[in-house]
PDB file of N, CA and C in Angstrom:
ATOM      1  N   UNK A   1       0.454 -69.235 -17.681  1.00  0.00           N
ATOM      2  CA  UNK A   1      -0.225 -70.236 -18.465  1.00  0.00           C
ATOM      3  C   UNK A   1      -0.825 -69.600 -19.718  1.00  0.00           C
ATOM      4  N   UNK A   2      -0.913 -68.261 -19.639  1.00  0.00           N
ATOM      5  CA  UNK A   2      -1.932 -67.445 -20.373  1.00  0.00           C
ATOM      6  C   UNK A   2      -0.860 -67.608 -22.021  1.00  0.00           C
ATOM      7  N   UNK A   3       0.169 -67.351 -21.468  1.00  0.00           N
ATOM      8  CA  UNK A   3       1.314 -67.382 -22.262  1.00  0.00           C
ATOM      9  C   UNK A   3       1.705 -67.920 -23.199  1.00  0.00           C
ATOM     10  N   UNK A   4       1.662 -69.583 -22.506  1.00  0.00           N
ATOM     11  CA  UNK A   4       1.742 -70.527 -23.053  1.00  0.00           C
ATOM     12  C   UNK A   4       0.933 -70.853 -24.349  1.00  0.00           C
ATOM     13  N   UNK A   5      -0.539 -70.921 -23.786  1.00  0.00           N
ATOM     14  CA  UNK A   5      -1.037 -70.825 -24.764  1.00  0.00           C
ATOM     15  C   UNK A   5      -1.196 -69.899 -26.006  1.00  0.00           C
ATOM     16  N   UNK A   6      -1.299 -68.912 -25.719  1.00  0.00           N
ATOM     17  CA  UNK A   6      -1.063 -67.863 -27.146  1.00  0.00           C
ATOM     18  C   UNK A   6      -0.061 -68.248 -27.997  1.00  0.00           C
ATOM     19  N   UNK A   7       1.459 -69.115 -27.231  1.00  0.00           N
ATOM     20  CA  UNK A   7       2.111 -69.165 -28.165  1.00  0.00           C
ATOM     21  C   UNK A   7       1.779 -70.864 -28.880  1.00  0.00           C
ATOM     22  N   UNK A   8       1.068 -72.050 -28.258  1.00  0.00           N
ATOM     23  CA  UNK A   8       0.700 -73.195 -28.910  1.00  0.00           C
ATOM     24  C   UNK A   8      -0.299 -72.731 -29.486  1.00  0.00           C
ATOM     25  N   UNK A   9      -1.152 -71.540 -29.346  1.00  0.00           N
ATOM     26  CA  UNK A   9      -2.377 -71.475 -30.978  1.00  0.00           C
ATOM     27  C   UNK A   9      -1.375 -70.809 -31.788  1.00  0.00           C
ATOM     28  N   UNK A  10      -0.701 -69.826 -31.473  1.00  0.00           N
ATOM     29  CA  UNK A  10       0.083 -69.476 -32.623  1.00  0.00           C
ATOM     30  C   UNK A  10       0.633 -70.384 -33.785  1.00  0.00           C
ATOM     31  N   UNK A  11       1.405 -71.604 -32.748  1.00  0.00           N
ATOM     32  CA  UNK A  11       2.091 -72.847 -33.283  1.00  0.00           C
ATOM     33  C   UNK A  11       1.246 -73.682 -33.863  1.00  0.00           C
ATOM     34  N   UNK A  12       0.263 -74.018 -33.724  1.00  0.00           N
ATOM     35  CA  UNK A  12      -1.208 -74.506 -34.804  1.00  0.00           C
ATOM     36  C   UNK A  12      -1.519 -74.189 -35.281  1.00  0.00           C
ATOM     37  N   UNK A  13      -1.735 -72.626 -35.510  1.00  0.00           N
ATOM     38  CA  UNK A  13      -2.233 -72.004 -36.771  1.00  0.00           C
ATOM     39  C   UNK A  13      -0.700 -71.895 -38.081  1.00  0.00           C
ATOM     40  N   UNK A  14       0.379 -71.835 -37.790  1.00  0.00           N
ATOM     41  CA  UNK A  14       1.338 -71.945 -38.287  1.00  0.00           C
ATOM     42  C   UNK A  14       1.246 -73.680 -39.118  1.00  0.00           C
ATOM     43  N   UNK A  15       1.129 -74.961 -37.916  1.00  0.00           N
ATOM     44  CA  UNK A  15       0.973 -75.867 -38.885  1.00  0.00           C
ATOM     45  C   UNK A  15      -0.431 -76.094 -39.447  1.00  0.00           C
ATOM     46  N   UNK A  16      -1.300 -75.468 -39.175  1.00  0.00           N
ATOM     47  CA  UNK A  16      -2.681 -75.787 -40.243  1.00  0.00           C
ATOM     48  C   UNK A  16      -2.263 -74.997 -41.490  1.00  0.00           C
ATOM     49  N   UNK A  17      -1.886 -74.223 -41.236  1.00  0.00           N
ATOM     50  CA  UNK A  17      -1.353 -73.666 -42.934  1.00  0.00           C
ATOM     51  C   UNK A  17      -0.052 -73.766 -43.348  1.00  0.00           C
ATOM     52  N   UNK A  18       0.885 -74.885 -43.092  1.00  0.00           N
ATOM     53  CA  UNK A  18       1.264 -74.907 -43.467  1.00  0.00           C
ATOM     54  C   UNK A  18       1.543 -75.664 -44.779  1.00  0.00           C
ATOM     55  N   UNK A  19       0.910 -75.984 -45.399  1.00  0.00           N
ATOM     56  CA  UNK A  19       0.597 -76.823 -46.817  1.00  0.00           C
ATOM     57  C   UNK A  19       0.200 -75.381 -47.482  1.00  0.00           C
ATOM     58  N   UNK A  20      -0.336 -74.618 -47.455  1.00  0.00           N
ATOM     59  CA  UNK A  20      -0.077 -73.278 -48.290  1.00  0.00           C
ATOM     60  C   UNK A  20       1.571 -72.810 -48.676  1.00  0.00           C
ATOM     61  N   UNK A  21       0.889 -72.431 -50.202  1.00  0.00           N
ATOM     62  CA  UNK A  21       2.329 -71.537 -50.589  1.00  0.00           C
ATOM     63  C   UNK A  21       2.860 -70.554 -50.121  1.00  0.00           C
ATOM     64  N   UNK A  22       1.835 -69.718 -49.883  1.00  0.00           N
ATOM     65  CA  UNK A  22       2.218 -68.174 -49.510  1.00  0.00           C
ATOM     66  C   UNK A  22       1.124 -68.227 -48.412  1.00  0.00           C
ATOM     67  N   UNK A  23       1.637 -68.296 -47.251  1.00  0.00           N
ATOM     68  CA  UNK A  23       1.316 -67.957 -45.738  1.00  0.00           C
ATOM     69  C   UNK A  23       1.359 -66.558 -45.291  1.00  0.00           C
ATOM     70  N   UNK A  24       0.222 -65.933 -44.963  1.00  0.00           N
ATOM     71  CA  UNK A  24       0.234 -65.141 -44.518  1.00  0.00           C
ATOM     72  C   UNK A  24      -0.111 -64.938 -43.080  1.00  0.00           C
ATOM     73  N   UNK A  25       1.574 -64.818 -42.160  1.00  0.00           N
ATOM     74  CA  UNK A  25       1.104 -65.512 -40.676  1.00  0.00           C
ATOM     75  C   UNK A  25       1.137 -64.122 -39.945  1.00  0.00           C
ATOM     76  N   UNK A  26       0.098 -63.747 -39.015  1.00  0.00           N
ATOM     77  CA  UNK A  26       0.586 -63.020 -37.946  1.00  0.00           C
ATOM     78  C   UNK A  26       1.783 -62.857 -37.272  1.00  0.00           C
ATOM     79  N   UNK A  27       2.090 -61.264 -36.592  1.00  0.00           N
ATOM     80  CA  UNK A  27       3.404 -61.674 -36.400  1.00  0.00           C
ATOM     81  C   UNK A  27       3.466 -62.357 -34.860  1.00  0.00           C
ATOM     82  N   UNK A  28       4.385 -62.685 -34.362  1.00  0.00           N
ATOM     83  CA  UNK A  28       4.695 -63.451 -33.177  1.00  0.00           C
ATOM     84  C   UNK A  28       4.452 -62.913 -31.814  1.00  0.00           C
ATOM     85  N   UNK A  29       5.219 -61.435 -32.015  1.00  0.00           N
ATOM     86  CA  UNK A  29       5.243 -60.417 -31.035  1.00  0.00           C
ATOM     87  C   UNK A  29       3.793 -60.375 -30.378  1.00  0.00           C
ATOM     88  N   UNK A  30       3.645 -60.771 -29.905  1.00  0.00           N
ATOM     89  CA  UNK A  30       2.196 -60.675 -28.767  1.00  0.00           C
ATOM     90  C   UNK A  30       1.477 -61.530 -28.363  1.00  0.00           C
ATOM     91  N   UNK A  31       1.743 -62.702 -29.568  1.00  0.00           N
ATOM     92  CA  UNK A  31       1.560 -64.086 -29.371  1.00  0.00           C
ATOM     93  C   UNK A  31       2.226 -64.959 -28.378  1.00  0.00           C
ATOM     94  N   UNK A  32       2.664 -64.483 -27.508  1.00  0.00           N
ATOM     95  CA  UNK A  32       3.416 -65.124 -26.806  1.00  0.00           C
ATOM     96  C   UNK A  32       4.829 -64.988 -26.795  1.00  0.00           C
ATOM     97  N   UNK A  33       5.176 -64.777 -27.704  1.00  0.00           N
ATOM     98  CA  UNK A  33       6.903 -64.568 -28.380  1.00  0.00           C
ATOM     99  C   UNK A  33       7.268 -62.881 -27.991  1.00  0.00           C
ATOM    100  N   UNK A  34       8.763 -62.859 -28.000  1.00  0.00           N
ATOM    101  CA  UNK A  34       8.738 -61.513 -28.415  1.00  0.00           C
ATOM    102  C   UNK A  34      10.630 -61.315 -28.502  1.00  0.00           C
ATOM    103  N   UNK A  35      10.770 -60.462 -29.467  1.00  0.00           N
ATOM    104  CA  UNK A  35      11.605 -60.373 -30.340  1.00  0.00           C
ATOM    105  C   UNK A  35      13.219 -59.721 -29.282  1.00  0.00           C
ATOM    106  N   UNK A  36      14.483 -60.160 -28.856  1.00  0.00           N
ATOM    107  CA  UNK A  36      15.309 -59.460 -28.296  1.00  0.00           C
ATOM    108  C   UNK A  36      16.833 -59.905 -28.997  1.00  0.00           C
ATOM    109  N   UNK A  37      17.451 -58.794 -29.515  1.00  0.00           N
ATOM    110  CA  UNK A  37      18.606 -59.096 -30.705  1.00  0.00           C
ATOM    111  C   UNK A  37      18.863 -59.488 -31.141  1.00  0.00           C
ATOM    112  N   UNK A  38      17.116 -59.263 -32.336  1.00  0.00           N
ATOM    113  CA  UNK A  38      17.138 -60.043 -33.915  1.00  0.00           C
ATOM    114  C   UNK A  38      16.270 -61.597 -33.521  1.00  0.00           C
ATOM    115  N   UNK A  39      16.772 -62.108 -32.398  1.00  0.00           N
ATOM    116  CA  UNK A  39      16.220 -63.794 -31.793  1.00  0.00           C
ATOM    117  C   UNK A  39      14.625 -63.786 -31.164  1.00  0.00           C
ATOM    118  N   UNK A  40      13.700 -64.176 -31.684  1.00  0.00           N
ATOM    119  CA  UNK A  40      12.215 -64.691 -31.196  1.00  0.00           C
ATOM    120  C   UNK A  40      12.650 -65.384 -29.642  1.00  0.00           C
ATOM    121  N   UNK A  41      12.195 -65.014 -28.883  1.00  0.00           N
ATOM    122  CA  UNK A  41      12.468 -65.776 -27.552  1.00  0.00           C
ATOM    123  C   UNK A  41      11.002 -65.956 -27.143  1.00  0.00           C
ATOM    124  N   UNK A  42      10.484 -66.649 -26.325  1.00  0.00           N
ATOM    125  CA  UNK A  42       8.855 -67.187 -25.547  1.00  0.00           C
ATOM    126  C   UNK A  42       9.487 -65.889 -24.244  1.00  0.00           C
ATOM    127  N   UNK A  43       8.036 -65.458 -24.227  1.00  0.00           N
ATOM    128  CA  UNK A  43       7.302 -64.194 -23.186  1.00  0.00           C
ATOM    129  C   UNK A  43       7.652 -65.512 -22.178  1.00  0.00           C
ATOM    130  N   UNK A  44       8.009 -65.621 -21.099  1.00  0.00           N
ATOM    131  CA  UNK A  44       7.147 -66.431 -20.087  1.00  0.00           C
ATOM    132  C   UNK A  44       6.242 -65.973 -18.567  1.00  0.00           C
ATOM    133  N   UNK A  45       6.717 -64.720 -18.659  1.00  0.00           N
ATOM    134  CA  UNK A  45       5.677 -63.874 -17.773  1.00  0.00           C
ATOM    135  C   UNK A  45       5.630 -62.588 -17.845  1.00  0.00           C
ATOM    136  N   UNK A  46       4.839 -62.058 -17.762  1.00  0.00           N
ATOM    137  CA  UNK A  46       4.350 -61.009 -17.496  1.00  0.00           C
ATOM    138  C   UNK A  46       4.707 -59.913 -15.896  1.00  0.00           C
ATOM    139  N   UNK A  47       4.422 -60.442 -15.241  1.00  0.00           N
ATOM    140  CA  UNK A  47       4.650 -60.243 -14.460  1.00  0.00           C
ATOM    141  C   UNK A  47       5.800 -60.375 -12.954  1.00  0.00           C
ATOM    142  N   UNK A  48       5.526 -60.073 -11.643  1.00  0.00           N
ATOM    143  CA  UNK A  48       6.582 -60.451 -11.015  1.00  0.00           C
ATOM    144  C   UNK A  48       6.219 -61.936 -10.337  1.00  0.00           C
ATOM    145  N   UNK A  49       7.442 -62.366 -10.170  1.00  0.00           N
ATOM    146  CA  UNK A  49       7.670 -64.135 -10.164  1.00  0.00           C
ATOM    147  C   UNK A  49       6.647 -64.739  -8.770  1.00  0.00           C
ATOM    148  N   UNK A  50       6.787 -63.768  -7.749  1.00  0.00           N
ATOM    149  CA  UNK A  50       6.472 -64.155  -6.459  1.00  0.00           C
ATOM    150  C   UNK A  50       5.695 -62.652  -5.639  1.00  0.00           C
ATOM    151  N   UNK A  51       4.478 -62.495  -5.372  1.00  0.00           N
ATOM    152  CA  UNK A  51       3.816 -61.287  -4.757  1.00  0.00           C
ATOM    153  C   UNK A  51       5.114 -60.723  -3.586  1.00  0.00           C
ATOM    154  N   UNK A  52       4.726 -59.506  -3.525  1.00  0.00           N
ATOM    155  CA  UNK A  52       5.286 -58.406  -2.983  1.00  0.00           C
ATOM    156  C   UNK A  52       5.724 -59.067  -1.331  1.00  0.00           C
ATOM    157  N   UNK A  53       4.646 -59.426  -0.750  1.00  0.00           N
ATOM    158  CA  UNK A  53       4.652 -59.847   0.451  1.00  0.00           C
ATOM    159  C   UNK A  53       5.721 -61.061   1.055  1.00  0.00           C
ATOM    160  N   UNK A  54       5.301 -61.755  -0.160  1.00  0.00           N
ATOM    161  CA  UNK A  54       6.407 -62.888  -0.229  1.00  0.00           C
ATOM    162  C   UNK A  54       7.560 -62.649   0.241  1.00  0.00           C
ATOM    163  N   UNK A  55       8.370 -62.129  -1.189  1.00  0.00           N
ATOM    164  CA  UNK A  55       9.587 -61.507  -1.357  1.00  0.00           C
ATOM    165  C   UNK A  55       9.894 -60.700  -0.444  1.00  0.00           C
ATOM    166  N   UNK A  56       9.529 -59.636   0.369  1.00  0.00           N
ATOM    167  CA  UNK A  56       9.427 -59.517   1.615  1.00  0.00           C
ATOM    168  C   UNK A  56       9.967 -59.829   2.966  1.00  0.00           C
ATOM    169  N   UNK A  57       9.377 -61.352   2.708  1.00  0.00           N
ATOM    170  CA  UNK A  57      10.082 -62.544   4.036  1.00  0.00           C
ATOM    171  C   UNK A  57      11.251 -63.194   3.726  1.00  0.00           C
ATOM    172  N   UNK A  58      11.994 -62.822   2.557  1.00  0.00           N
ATOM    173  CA  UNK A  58      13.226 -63.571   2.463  1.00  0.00           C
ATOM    174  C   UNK A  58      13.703 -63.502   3.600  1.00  0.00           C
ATOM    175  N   UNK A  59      14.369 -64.061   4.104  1.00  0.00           N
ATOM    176  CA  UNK A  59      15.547 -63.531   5.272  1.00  0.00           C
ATOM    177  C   UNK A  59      16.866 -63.900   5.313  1.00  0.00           C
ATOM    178  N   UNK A  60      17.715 -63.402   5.571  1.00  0.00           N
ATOM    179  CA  UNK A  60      18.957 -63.744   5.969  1.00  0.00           C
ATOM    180  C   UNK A  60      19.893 -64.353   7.191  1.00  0.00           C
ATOM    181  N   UNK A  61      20.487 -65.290   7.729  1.00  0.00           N
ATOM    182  CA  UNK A  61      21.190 -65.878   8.751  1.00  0.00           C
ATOM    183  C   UNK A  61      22.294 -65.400   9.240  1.00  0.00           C
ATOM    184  N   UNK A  62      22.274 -63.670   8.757  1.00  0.00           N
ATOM    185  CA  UNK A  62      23.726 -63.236   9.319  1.00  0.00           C
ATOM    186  C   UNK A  62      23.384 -62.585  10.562  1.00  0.00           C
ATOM    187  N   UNK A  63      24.806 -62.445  11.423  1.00  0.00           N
ATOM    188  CA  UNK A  63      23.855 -62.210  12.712  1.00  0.00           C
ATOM    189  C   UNK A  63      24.362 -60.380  12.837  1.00  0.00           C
ATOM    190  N   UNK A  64      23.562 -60.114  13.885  1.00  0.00           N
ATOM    191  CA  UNK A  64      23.218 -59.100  13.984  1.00  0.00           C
ATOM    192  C   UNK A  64      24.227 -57.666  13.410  1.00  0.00           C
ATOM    193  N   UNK A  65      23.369 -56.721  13.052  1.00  0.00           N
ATOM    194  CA  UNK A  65      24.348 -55.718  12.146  1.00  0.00           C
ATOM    195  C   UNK A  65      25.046 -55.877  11.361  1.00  0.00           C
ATOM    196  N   UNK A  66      25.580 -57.434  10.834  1.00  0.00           N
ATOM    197  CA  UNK A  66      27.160 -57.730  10.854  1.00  0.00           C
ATOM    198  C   UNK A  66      26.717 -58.314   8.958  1.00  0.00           C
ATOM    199  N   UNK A  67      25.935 -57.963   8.130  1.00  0.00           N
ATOM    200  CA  UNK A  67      25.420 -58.637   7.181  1.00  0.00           C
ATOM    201  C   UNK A  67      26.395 -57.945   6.210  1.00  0.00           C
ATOM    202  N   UNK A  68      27.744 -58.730   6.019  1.00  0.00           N
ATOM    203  CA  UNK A  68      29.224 -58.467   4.979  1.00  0.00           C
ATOM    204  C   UNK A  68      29.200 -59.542   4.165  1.00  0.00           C
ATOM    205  N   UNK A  69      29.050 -60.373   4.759  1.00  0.00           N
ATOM    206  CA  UNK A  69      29.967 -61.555   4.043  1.00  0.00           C
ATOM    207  C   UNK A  69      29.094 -61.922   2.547  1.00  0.00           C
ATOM    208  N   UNK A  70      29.280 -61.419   1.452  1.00  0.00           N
ATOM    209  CA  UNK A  70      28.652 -61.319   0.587  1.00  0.00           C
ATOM    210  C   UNK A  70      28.163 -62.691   0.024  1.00  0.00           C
ATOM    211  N   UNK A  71      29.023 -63.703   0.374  1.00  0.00           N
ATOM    212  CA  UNK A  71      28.634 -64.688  -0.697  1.00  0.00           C
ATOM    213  C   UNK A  71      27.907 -66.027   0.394  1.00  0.00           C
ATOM    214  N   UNK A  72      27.764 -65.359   1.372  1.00  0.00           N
ATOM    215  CA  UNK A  72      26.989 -66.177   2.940  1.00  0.00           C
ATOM    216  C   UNK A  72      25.258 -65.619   3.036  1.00  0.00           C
ATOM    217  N   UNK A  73      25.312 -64.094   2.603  1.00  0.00           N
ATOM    218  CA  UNK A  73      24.132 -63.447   2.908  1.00  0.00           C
ATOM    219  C   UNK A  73      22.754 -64.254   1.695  1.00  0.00           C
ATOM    220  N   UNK A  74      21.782 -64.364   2.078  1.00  0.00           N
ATOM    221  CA  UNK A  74      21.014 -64.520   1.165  1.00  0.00           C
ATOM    222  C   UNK A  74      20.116 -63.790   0.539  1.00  0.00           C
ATOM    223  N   UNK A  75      20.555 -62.505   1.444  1.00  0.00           N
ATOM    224  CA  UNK A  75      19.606 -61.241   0.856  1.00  0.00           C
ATOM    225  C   UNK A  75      20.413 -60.762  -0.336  1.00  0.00           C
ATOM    226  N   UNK A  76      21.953 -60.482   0.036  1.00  0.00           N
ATOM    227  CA  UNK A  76      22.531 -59.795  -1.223  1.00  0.00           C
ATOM    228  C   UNK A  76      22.894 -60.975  -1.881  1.00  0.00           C
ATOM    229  N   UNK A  77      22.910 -61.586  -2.018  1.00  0.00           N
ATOM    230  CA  UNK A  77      22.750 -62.572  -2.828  1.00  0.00           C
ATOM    231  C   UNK A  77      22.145 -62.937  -4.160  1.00  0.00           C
ATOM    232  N   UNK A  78      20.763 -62.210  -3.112  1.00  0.00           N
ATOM    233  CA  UNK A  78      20.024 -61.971  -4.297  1.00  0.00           C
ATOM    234  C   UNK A  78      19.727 -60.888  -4.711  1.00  0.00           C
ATOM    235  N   UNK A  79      20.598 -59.785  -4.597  1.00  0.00           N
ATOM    236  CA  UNK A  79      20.335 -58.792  -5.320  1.00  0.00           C
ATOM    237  C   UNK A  79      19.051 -58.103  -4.470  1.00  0.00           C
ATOM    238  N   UNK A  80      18.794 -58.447  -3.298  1.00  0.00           N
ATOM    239  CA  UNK A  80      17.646 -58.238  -2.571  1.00  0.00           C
ATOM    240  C   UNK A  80      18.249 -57.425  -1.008  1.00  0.00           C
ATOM    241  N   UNK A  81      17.501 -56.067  -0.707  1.00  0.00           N
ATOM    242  CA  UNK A  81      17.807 -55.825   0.545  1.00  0.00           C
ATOM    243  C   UNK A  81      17.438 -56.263   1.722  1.00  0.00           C
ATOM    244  N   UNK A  82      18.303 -56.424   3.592  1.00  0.00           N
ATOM    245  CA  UNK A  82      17.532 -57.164   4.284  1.00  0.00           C
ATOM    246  C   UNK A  82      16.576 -55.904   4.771  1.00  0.00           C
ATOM    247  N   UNK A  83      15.695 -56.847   5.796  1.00  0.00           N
ATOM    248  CA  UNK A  83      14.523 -56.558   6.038  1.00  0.00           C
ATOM    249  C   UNK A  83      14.852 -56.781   7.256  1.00  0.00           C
ATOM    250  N   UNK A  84      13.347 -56.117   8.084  1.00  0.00           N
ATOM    251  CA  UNK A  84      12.956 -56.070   9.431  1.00  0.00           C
ATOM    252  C   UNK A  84      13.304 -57.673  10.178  1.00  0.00           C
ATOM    253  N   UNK A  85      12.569 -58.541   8.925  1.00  0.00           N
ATOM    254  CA  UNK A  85      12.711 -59.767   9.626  1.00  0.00           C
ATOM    255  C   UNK A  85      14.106 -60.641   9.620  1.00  0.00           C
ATOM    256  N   UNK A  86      15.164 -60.192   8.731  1.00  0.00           N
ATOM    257  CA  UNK A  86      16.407 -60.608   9.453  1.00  0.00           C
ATOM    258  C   UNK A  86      17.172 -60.984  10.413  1.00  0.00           C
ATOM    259  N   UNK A  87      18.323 -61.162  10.679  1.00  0.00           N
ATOM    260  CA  UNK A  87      18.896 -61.348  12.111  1.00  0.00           C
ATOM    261  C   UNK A  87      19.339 -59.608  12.117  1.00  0.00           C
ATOM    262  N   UNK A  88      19.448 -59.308  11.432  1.00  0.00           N
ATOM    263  CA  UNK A  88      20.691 -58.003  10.994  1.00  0.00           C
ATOM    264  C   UNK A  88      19.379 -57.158  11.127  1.00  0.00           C
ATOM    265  N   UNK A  89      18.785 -57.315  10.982  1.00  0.00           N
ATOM    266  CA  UNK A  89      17.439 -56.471  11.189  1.00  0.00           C
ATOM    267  C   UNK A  89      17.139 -54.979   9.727  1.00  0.00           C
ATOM    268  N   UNK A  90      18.369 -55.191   8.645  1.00  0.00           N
ATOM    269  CA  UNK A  90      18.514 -54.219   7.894  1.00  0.00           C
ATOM    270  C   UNK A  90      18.546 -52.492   8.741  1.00  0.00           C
ATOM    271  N   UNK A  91      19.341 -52.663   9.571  1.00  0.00           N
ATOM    272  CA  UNK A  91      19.439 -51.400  10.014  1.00  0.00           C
ATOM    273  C   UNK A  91      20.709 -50.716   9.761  1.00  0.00           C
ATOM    274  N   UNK A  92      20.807 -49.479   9.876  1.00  0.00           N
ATOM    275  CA  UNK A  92      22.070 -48.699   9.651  1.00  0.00           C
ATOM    276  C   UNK A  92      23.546 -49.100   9.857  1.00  0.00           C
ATOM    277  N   UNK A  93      23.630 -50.532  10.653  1.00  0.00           N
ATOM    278  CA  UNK A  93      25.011 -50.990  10.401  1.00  0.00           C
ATOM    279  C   UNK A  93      25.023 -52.342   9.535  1.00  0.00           C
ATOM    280  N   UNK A  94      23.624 -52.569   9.212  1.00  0.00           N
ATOM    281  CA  UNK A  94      24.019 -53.475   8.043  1.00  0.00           C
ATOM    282  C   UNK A  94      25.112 -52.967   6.730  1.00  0.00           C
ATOM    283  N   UNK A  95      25.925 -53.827   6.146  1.00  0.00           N
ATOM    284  CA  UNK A  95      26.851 -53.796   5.077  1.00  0.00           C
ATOM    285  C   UNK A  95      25.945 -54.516   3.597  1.00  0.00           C
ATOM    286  N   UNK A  96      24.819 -54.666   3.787  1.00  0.00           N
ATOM    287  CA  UNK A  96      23.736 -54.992   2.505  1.00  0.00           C
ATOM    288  C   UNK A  96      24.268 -53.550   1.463  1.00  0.00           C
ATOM    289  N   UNK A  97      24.712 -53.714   0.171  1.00  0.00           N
ATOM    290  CA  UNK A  97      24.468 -52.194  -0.577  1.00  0.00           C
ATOM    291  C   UNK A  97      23.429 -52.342  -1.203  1.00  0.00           C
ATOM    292  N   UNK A  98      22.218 -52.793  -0.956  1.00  0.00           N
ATOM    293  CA  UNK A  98      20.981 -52.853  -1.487  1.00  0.00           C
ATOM    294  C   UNK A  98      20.079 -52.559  -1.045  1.00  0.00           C
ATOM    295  N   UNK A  99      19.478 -51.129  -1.784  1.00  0.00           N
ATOM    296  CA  UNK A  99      18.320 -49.936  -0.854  1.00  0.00           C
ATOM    297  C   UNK A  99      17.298 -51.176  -0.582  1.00  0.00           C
ATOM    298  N   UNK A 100      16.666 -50.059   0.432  1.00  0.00           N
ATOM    299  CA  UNK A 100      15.588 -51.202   1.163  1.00  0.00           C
ATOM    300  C   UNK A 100      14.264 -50.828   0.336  1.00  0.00           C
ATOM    301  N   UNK A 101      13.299 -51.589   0.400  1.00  0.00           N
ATOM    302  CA  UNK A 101      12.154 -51.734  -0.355  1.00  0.00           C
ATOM    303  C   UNK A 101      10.883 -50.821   0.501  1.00  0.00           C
ATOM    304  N   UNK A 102      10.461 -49.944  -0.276  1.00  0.00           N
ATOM    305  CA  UNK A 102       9.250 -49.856   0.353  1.00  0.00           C
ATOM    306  C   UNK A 102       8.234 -49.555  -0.328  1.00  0.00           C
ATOM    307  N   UNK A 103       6.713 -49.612   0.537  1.00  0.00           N
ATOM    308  CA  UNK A 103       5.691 -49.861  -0.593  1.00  0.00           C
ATOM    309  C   UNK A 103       5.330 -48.732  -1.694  1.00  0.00           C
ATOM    310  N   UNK A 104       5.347 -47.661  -1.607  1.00  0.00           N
ATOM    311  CA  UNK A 104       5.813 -46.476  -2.377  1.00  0.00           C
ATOM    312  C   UNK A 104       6.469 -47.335  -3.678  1.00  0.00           C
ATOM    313  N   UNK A 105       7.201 -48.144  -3.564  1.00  0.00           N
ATOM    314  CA  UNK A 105       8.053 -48.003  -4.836  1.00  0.00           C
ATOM    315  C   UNK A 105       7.422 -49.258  -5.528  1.00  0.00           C
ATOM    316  N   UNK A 106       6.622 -50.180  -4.899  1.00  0.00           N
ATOM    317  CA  UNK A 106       5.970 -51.350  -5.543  1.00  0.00           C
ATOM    318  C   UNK A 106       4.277 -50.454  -6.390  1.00  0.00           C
ATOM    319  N   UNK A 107       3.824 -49.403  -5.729  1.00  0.00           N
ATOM    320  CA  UNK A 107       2.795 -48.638  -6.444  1.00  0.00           C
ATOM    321  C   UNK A 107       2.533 -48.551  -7.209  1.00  0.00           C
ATOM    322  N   UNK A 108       3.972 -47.987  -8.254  1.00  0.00           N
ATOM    323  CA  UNK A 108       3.867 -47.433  -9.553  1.00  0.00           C
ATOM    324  C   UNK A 108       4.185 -48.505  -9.996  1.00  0.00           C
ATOM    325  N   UNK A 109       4.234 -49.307  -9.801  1.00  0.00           N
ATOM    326  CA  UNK A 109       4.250 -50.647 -10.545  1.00  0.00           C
ATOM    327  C   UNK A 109       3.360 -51.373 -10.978  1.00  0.00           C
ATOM    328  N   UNK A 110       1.987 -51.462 -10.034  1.00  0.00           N
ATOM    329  CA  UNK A 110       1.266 -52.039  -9.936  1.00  0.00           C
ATOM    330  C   UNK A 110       0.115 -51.547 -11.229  1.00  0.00           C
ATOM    331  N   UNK A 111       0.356 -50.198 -11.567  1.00  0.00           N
ATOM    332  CA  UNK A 111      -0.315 -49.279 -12.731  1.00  0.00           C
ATOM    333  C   UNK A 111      -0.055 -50.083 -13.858  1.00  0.00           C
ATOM    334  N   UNK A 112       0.904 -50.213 -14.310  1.00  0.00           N
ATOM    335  CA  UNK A 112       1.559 -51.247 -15.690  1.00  0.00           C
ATOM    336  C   UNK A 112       0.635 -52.106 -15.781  1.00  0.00           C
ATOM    337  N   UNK A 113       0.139 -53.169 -15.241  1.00  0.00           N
ATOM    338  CA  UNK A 113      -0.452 -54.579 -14.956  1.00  0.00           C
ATOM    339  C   UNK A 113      -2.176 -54.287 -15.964  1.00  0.00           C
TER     340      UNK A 113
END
């Protein structure tokens, strides 16, 4: 939401002056906007979409060990490894090629913020 707004004051201060000749506008980049090949695109978050824990409980309906069928799984699916709470249980005969998550690696993340 924080977002949003930075970029509608941006967008008001743009039309309150705009009846001036020579505008001298801040640039966009931080305002909400931010610049990716040459194109202004809207920030829309900052951050990650859904807490750690969440994402977490995805689970998958493949049954046990047997997690291949790539376009059935909903873990690789999403680009996401399974987990404890699976049917497949993400163990050593899962067929997921997607390392498993652990909190170690959400840490150094959390520094950025």
């Amino acid at each position: 939401m924080r977002l949003h707004i930075y970029r509608a004051n941006y967008q008001s201060y743009v039309w309150k002056n705009s009846l001036l000749a020579n505008q001298e506008l801040p640039d966009p980049d931080g305002n909400g906007w931010n610049t990716e090949d040459g194109t202004l695109q809207p920030t829309l978050m900052t951050k990650s979409p859904a807490p750690v824990g969440l994402v977490e409980l995805l689970t998958c309906r493949c049954k046990v060990s047997v997690c291949q069928r790539g376009h059935m799984c909903a873990c690789k699916c999403n680009d996401m490894p399974c987990t404890d709470a699976c049917n497949s249980m993400g163990g050593e005969q899962c067929k997921n090629p997607n390392k498993a998550i652990t909190a170690s690696d959400f840490d150094d993340d959390d520094d950025d913020d």
